[in-house]
PDB file of N, CA and C in Angstrom:
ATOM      1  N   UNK A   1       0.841  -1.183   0.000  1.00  0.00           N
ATOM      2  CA  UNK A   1       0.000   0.000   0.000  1.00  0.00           C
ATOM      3  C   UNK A   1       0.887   1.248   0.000  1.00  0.00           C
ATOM      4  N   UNK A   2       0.750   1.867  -0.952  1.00  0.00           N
ATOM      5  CA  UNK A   2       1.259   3.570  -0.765  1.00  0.00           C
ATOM      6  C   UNK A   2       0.367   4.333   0.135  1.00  0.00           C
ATOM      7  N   UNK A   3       1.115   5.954   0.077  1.00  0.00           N
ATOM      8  CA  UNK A   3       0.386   6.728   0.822  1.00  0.00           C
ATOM      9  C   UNK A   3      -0.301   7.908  -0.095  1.00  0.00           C
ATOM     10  N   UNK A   4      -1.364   8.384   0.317  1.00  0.00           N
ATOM     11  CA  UNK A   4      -1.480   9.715  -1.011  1.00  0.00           C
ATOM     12  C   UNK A   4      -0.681  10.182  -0.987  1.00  0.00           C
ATOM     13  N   UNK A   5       0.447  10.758   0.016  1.00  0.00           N
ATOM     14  CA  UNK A   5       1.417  11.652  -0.097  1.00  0.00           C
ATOM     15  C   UNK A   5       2.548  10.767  -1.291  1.00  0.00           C
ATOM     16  N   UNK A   6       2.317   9.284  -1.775  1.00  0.00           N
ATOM     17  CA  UNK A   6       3.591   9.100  -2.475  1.00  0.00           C
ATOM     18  C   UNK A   6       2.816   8.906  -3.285  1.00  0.00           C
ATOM     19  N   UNK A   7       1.597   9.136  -3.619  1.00  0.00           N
ATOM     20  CA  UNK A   7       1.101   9.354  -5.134  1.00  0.00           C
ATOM     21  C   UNK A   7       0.759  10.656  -5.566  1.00  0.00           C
ATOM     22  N   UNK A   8       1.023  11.522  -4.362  1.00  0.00           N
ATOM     23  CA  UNK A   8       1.206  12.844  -5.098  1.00  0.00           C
ATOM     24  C   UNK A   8       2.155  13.028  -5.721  1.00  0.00           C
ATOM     25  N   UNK A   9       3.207  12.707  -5.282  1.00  0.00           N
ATOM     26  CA  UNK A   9       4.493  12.794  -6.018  1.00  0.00           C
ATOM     27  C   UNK A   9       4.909  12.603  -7.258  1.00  0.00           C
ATOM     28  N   UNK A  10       3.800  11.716  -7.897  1.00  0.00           N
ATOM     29  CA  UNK A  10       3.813  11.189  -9.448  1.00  0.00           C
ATOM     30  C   UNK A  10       2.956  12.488 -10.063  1.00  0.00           C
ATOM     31  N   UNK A  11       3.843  12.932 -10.710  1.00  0.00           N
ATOM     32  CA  UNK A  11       3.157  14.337 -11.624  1.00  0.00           C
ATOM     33  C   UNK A  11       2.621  13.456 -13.098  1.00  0.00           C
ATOM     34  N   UNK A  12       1.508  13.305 -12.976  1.00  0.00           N
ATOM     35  CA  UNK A  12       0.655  12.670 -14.251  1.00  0.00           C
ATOM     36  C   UNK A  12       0.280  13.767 -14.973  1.00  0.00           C
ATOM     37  N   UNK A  13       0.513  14.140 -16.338  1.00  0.00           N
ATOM     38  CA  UNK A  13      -0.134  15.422 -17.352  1.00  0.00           C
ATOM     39  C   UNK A  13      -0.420  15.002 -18.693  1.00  0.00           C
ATOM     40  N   UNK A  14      -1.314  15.691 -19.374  1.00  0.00           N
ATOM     41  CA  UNK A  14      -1.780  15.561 -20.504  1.00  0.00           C
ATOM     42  C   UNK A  14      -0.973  16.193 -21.715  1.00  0.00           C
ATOM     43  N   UNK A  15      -0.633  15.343 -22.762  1.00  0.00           N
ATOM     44  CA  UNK A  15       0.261  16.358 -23.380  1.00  0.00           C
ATOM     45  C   UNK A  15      -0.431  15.476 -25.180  1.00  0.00           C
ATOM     46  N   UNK A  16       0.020  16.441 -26.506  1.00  0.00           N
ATOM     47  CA  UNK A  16      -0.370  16.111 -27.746  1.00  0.00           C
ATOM     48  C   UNK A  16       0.326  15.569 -28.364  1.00  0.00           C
ATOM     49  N   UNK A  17       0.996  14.560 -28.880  1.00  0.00           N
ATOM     50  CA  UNK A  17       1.985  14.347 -29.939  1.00  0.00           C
ATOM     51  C   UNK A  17       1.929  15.000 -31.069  1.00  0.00           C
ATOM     52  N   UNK A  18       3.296  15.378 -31.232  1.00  0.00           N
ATOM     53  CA  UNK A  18       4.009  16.468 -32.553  1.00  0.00           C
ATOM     54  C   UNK A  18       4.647  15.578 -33.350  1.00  0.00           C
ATOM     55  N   UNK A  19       5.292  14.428 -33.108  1.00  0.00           N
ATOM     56  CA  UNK A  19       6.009  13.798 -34.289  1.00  0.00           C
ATOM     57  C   UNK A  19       6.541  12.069 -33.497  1.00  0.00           C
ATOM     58  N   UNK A  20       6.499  11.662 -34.633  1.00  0.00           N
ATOM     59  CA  UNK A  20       6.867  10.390 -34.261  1.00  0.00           C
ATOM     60  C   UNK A  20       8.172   9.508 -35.503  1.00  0.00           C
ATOM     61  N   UNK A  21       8.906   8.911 -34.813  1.00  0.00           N
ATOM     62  CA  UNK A  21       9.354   8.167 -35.899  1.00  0.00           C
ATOM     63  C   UNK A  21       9.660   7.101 -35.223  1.00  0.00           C
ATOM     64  N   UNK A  22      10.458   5.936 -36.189  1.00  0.00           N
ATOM     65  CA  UNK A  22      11.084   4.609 -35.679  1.00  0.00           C
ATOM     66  C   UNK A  22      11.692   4.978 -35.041  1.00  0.00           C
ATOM     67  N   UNK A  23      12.302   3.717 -34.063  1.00  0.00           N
ATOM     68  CA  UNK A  23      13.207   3.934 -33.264  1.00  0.00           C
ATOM     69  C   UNK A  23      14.011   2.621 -33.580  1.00  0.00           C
ATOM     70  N   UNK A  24      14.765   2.582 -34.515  1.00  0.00           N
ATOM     71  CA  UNK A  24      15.642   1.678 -35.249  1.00  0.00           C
ATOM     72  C   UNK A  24      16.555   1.049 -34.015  1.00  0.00           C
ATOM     73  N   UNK A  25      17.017   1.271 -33.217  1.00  0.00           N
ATOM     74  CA  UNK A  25      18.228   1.274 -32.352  1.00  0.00           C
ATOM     75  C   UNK A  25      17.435   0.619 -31.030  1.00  0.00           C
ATOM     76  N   UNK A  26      16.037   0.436 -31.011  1.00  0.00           N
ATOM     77  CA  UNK A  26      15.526   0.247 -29.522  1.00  0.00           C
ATOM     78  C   UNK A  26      15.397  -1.406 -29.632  1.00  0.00           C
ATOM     79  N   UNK A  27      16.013  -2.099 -28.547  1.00  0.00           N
ATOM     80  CA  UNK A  27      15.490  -3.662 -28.615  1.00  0.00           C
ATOM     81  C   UNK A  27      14.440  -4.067 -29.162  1.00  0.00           C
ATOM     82  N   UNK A  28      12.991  -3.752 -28.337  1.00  0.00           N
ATOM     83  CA  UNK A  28      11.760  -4.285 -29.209  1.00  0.00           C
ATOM     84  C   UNK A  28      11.490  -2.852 -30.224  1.00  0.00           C
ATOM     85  N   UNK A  29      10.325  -3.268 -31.130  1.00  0.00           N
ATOM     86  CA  UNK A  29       9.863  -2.285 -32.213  1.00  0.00           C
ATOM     87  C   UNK A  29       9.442  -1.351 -30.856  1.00  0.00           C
ATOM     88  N   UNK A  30       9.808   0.168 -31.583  1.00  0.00           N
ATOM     89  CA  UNK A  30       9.361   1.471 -30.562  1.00  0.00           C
ATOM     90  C   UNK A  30       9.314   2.337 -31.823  1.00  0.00           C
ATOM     91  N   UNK A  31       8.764   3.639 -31.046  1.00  0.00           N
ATOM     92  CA  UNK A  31       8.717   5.014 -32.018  1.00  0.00           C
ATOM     93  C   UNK A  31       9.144   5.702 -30.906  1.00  0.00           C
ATOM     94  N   UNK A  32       9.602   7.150 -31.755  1.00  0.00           N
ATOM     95  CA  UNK A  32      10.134   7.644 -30.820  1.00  0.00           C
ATOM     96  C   UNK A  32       9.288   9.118 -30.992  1.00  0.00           C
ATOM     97  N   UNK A  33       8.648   9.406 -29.676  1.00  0.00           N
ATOM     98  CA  UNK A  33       7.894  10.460 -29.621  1.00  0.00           C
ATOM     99  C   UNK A  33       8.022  11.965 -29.314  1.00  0.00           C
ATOM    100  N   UNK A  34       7.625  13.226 -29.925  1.00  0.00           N
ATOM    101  CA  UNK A  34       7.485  14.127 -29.267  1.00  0.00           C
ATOM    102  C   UNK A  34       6.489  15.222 -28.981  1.00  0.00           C
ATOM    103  N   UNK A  35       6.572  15.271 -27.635  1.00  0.00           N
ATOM    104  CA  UNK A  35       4.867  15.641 -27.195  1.00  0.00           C
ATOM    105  C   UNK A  35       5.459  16.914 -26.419  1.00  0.00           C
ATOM    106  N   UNK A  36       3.690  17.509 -26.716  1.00  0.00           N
ATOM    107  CA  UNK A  36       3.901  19.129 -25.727  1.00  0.00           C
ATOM    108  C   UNK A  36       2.860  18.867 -24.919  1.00  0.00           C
ATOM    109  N   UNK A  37       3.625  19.171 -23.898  1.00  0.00           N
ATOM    110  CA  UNK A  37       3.091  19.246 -22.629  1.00  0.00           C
ATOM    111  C   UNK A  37       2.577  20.767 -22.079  1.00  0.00           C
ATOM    112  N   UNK A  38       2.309  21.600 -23.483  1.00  0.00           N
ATOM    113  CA  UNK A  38       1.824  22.959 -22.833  1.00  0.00           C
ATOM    114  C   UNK A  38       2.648  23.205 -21.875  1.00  0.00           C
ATOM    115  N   UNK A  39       2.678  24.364 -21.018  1.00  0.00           N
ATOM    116  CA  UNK A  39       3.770  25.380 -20.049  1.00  0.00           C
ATOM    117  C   UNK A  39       4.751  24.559 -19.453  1.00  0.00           C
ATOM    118  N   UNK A  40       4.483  22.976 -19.459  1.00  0.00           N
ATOM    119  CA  UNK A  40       5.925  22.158 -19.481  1.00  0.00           C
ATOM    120  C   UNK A  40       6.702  21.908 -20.186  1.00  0.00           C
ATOM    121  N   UNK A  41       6.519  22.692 -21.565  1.00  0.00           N
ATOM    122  CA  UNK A  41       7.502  22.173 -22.338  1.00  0.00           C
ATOM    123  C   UNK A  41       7.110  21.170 -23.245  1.00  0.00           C
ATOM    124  N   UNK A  42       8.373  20.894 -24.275  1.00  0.00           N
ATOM    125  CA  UNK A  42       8.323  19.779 -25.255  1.00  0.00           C
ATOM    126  C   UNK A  42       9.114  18.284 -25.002  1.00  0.00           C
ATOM    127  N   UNK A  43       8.643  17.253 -24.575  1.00  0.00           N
ATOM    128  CA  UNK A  43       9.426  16.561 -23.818  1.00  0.00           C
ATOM    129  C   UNK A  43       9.370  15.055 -25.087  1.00  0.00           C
ATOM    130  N   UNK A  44      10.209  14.508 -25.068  1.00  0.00           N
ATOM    131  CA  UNK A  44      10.928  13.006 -25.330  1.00  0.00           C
ATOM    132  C   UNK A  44      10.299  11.632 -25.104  1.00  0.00           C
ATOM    133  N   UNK A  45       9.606  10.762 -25.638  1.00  0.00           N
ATOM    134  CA  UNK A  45       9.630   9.449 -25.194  1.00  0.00           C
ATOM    135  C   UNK A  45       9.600   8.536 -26.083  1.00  0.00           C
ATOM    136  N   UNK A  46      10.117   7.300 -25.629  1.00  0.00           N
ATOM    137  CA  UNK A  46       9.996   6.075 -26.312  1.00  0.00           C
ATOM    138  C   UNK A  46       9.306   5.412 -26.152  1.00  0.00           C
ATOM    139  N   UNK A  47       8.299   4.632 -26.918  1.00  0.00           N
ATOM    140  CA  UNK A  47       6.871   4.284 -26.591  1.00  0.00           C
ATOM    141  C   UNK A  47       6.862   2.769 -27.570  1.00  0.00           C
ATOM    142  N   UNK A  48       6.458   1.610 -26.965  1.00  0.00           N
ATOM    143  CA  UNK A  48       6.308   0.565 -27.698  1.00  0.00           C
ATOM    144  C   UNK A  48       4.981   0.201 -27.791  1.00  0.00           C
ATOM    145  N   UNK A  49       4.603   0.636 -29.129  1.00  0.00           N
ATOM    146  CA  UNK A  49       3.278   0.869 -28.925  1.00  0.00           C
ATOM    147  C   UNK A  49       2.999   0.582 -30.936  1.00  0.00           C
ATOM    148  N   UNK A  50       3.933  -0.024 -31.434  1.00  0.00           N
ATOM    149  CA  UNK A  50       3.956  -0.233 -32.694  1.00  0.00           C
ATOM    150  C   UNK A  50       2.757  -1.422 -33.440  1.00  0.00           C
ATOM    151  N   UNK A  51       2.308  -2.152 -32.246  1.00  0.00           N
ATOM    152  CA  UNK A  51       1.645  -3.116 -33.010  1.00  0.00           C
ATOM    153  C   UNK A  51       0.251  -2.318 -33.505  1.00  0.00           C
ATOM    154  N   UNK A  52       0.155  -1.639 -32.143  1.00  0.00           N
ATOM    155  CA  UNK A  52      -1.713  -1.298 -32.471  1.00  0.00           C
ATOM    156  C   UNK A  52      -1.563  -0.482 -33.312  1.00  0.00           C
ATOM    157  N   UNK A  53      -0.276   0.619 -33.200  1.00  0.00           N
ATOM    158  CA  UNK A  53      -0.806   2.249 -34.041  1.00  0.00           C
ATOM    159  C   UNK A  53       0.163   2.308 -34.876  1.00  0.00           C
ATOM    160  N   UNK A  54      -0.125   3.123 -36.067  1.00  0.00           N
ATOM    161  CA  UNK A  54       1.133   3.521 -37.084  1.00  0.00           C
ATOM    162  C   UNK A  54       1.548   5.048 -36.718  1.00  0.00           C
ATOM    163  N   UNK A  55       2.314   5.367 -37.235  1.00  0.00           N
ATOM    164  CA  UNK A  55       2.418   6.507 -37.086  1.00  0.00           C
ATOM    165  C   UNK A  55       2.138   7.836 -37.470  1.00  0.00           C
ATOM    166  N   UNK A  56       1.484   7.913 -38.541  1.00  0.00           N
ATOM    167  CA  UNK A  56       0.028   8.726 -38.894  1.00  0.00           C
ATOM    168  C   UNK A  56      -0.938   8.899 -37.655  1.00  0.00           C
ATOM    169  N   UNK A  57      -1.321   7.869 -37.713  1.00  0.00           N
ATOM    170  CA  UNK A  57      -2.792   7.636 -36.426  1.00  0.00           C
ATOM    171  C   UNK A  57      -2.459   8.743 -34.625  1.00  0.00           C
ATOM    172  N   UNK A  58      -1.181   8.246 -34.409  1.00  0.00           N
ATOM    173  CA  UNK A  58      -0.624   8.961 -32.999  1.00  0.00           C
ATOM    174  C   UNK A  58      -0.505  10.790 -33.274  1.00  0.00           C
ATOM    175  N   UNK A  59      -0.387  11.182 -34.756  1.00  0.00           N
ATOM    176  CA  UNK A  59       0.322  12.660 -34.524  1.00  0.00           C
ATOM    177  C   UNK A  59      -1.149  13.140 -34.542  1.00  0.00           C
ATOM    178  N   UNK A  60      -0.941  13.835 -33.459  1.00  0.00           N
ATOM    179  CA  UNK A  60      -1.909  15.223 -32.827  1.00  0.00           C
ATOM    180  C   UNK A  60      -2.589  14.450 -31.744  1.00  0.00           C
ATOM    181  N   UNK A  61      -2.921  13.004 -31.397  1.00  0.00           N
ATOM    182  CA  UNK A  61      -3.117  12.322 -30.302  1.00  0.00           C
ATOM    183  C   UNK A  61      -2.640  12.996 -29.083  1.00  0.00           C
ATOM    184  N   UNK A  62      -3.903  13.160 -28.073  1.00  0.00           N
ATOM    185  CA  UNK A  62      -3.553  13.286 -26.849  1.00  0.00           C
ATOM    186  C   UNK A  62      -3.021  12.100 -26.148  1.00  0.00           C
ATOM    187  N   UNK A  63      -1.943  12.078 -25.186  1.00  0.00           N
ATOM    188  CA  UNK A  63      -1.814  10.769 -24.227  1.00  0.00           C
ATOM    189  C   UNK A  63      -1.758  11.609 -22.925  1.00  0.00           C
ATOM    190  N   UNK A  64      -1.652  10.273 -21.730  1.00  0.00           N
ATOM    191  CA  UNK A  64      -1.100  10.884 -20.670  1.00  0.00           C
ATOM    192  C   UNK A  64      -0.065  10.126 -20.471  1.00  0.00           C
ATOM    193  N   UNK A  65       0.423  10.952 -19.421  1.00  0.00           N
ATOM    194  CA  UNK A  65       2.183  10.474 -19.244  1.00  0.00           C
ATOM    195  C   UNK A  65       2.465  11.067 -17.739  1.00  0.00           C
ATOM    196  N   UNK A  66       3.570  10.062 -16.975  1.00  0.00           N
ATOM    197  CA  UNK A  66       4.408  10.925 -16.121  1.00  0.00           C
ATOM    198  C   UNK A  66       5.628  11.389 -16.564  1.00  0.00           C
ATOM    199  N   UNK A  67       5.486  12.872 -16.152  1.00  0.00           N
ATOM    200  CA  UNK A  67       6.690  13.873 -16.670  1.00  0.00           C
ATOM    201  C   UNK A  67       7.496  13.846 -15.655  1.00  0.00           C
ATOM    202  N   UNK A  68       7.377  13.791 -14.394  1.00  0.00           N
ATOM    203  CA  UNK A  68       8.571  13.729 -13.625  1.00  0.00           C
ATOM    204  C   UNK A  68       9.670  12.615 -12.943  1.00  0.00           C
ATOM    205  N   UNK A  69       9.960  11.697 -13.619  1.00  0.00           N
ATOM    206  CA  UNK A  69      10.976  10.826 -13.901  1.00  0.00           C
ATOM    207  C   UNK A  69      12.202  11.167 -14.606  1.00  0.00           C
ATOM    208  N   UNK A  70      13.411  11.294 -14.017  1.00  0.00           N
ATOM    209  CA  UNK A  70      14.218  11.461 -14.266  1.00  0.00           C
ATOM    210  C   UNK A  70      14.710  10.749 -16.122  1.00  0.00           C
ATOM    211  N   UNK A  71      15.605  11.351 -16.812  1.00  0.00           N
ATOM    212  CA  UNK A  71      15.374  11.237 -18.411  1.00  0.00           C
ATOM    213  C   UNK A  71      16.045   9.481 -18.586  1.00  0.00           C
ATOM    214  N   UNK A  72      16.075   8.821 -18.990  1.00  0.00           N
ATOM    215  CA  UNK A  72      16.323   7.624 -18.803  1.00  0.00           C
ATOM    216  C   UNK A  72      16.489   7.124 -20.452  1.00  0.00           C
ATOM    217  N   UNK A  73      18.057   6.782 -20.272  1.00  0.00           N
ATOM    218  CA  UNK A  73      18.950   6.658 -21.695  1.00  0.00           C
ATOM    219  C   UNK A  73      18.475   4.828 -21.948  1.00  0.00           C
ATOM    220  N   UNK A  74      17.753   5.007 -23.361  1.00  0.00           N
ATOM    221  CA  UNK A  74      17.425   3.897 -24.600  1.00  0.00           C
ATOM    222  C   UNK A  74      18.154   3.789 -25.453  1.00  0.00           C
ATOM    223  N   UNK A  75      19.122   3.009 -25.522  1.00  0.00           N
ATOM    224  CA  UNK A  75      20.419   3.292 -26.460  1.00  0.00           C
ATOM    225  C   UNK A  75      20.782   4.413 -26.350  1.00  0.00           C
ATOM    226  N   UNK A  76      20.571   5.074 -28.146  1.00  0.00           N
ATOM    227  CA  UNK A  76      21.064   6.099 -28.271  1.00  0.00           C
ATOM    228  C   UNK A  76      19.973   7.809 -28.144  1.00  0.00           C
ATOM    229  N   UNK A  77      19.041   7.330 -27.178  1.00  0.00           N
ATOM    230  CA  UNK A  77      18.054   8.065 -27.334  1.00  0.00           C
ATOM    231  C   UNK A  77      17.647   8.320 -25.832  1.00  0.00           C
ATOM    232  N   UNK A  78      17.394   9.581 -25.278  1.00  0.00           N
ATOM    233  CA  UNK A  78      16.813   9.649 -23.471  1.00  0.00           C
ATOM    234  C   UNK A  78      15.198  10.237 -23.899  1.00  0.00           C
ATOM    235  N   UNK A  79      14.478   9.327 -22.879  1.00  0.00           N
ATOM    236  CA  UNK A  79      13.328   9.187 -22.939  1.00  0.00           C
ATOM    237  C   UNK A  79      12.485  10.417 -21.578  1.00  0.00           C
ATOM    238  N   UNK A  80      12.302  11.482 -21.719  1.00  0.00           N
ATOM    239  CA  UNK A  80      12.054  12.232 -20.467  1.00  0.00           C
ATOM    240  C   UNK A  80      10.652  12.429 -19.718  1.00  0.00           C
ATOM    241  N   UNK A  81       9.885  11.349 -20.155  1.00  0.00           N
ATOM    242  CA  UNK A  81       8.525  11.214 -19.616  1.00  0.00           C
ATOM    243  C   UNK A  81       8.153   9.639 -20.334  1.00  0.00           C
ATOM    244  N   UNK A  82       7.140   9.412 -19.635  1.00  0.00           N
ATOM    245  CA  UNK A  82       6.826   7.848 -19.745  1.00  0.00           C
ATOM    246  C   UNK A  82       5.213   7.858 -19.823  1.00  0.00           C
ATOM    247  N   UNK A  83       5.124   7.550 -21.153  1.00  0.00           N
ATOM    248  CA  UNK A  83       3.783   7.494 -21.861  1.00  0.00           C
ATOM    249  C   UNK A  83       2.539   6.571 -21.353  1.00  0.00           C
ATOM    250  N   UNK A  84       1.806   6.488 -20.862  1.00  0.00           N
ATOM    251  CA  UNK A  84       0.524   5.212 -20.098  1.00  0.00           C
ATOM    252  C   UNK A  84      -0.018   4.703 -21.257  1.00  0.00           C
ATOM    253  N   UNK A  85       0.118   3.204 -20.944  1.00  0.00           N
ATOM    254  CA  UNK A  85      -1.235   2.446 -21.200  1.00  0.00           C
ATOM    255  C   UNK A  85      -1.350   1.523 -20.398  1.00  0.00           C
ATOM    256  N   UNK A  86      -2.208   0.676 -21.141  1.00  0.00           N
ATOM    257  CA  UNK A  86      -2.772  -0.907 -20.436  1.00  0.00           C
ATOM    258  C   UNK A  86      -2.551  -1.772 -21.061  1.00  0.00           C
ATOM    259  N   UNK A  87      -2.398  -3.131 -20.477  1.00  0.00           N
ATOM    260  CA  UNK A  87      -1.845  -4.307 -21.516  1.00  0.00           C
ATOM    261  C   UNK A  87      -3.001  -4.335 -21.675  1.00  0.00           C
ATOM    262  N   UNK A  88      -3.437  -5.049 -23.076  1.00  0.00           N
ATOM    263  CA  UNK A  88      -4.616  -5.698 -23.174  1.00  0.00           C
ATOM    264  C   UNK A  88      -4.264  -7.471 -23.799  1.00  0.00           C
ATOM    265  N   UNK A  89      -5.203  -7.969 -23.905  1.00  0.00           N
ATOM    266  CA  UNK A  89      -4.704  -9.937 -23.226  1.00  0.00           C
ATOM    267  C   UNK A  89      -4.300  -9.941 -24.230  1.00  0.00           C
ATOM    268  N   UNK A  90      -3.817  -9.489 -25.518  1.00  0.00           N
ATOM    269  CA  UNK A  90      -2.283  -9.810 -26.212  1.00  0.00           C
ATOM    270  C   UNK A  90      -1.331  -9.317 -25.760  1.00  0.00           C
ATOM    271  N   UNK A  91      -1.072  -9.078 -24.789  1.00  0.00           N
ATOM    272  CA  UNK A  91       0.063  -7.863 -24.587  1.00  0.00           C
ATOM    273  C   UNK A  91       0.368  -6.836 -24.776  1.00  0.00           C
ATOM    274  N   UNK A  92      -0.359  -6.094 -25.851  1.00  0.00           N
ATOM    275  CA  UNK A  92       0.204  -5.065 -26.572  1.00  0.00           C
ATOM    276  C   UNK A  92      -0.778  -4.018 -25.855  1.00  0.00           C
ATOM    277  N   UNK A  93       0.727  -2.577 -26.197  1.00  0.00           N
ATOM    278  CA  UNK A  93      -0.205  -1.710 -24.970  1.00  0.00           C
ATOM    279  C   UNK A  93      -1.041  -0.881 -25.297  1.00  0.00           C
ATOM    280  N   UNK A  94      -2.175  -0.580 -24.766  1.00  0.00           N
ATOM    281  CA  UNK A  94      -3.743   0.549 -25.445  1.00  0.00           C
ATOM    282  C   UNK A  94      -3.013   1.939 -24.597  1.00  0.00           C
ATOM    283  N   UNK A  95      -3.081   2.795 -25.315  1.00  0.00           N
ATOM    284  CA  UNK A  95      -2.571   4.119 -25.120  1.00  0.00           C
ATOM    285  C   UNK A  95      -3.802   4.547 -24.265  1.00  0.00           C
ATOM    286  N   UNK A  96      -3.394   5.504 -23.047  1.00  0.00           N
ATOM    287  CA  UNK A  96      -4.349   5.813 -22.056  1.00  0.00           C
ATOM    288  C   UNK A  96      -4.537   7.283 -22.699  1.00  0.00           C
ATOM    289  N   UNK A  97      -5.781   7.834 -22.667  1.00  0.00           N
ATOM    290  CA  UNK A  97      -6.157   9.251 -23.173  1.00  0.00           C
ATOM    291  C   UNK A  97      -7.173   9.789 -22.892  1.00  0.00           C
ATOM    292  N   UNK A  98      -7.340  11.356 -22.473  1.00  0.00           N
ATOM    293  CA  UNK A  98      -8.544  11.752 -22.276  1.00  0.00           C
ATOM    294  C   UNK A  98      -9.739  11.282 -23.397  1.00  0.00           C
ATOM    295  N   UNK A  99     -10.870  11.197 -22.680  1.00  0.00           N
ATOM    296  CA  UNK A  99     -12.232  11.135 -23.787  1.00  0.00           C
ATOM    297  C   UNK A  99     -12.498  12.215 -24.348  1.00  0.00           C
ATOM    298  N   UNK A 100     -12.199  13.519 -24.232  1.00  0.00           N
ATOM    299  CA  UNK A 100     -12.894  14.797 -24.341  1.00  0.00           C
ATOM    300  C   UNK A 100     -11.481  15.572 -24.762  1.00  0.00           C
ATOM    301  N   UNK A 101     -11.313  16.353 -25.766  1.00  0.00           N
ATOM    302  CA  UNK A 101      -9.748  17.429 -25.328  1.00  0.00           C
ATOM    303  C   UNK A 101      -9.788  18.327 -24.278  1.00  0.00           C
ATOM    304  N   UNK A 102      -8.314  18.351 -23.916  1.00  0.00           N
ATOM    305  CA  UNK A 102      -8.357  19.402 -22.603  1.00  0.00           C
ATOM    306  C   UNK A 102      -6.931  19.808 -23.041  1.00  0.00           C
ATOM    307  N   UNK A 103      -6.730  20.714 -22.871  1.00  0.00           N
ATOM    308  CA  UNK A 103      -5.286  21.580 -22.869  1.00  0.00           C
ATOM    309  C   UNK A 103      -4.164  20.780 -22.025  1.00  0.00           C
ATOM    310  N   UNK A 104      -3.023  20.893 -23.011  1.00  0.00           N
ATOM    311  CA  UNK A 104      -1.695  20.144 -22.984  1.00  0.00           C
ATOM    312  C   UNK A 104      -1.245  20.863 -21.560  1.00  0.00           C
ATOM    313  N   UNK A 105      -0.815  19.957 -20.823  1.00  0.00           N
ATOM    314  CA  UNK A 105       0.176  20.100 -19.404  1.00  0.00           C
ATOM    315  C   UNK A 105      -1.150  19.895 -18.409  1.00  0.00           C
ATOM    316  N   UNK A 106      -2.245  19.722 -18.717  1.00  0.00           N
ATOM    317  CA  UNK A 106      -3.131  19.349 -17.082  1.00  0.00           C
ATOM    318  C   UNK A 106      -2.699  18.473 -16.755  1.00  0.00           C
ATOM    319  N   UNK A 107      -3.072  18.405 -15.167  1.00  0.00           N
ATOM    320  CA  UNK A 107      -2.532  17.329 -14.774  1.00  0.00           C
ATOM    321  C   UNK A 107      -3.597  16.208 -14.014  1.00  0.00           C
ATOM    322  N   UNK A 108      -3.197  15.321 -14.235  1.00  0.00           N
ATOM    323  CA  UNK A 108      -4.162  14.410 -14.076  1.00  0.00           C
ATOM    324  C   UNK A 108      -4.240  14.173 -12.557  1.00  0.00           C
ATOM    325  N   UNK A 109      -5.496  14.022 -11.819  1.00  0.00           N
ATOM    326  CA  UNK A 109      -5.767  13.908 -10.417  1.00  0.00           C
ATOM    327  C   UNK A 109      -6.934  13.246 -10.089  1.00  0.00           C
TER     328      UNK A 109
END
């Protein structure tokens, strides 16, 4: 069991994807993402998320993500926020996202 105080600590925010490409260099198939997080900035991630989506489908997609995790080196690539989903019973992961748009950097609570 955590405490709320150590799930406050996880800064969860809403941010849009701007661009995506392969990520040739990552062990399993990945793309490599970049999302604005509105007044946080434009931040970095690597996302294995190739089976369900192409990469057409993700640009302008809202996701959520935690932004405050330290940047965390993928080969040749640092990943500075960590994108949500859910396995679903193939494994492969369903991208977590608002139902409705809401402006890039809210934070999720």
């Amino acid at each position: 069991m955590i405490t709320w105080q150590d799930f406050e600590k996880i800064d969860i925010r809403v941010g849009t994807i701007l661009t995506v490409s392969d990520f040739a260099n990552a062990k399993k198939p990945s793309y490599q993402l970049t999302i604005d997080f509105g007044e946080l900035g434009i931040k970095k991630s690597s996302a294995q998320i190739t089976s369900l989506y192409q990469k057409d489908d993700l640009l302008g997609k809202q996701i959520i993500a935690v932004v405050n995790f330290p940047p965390k080196q993928i080969a040749n690539f640092f990943s500075e926020c960590l994108v949500l989903g859910v396995y679903n019973d193939a494994k492969e992961v369903v991208l977590l996202q608002p139902n409705l748009a809401v402006s890039n950097g809210n934070k999720i609570g």
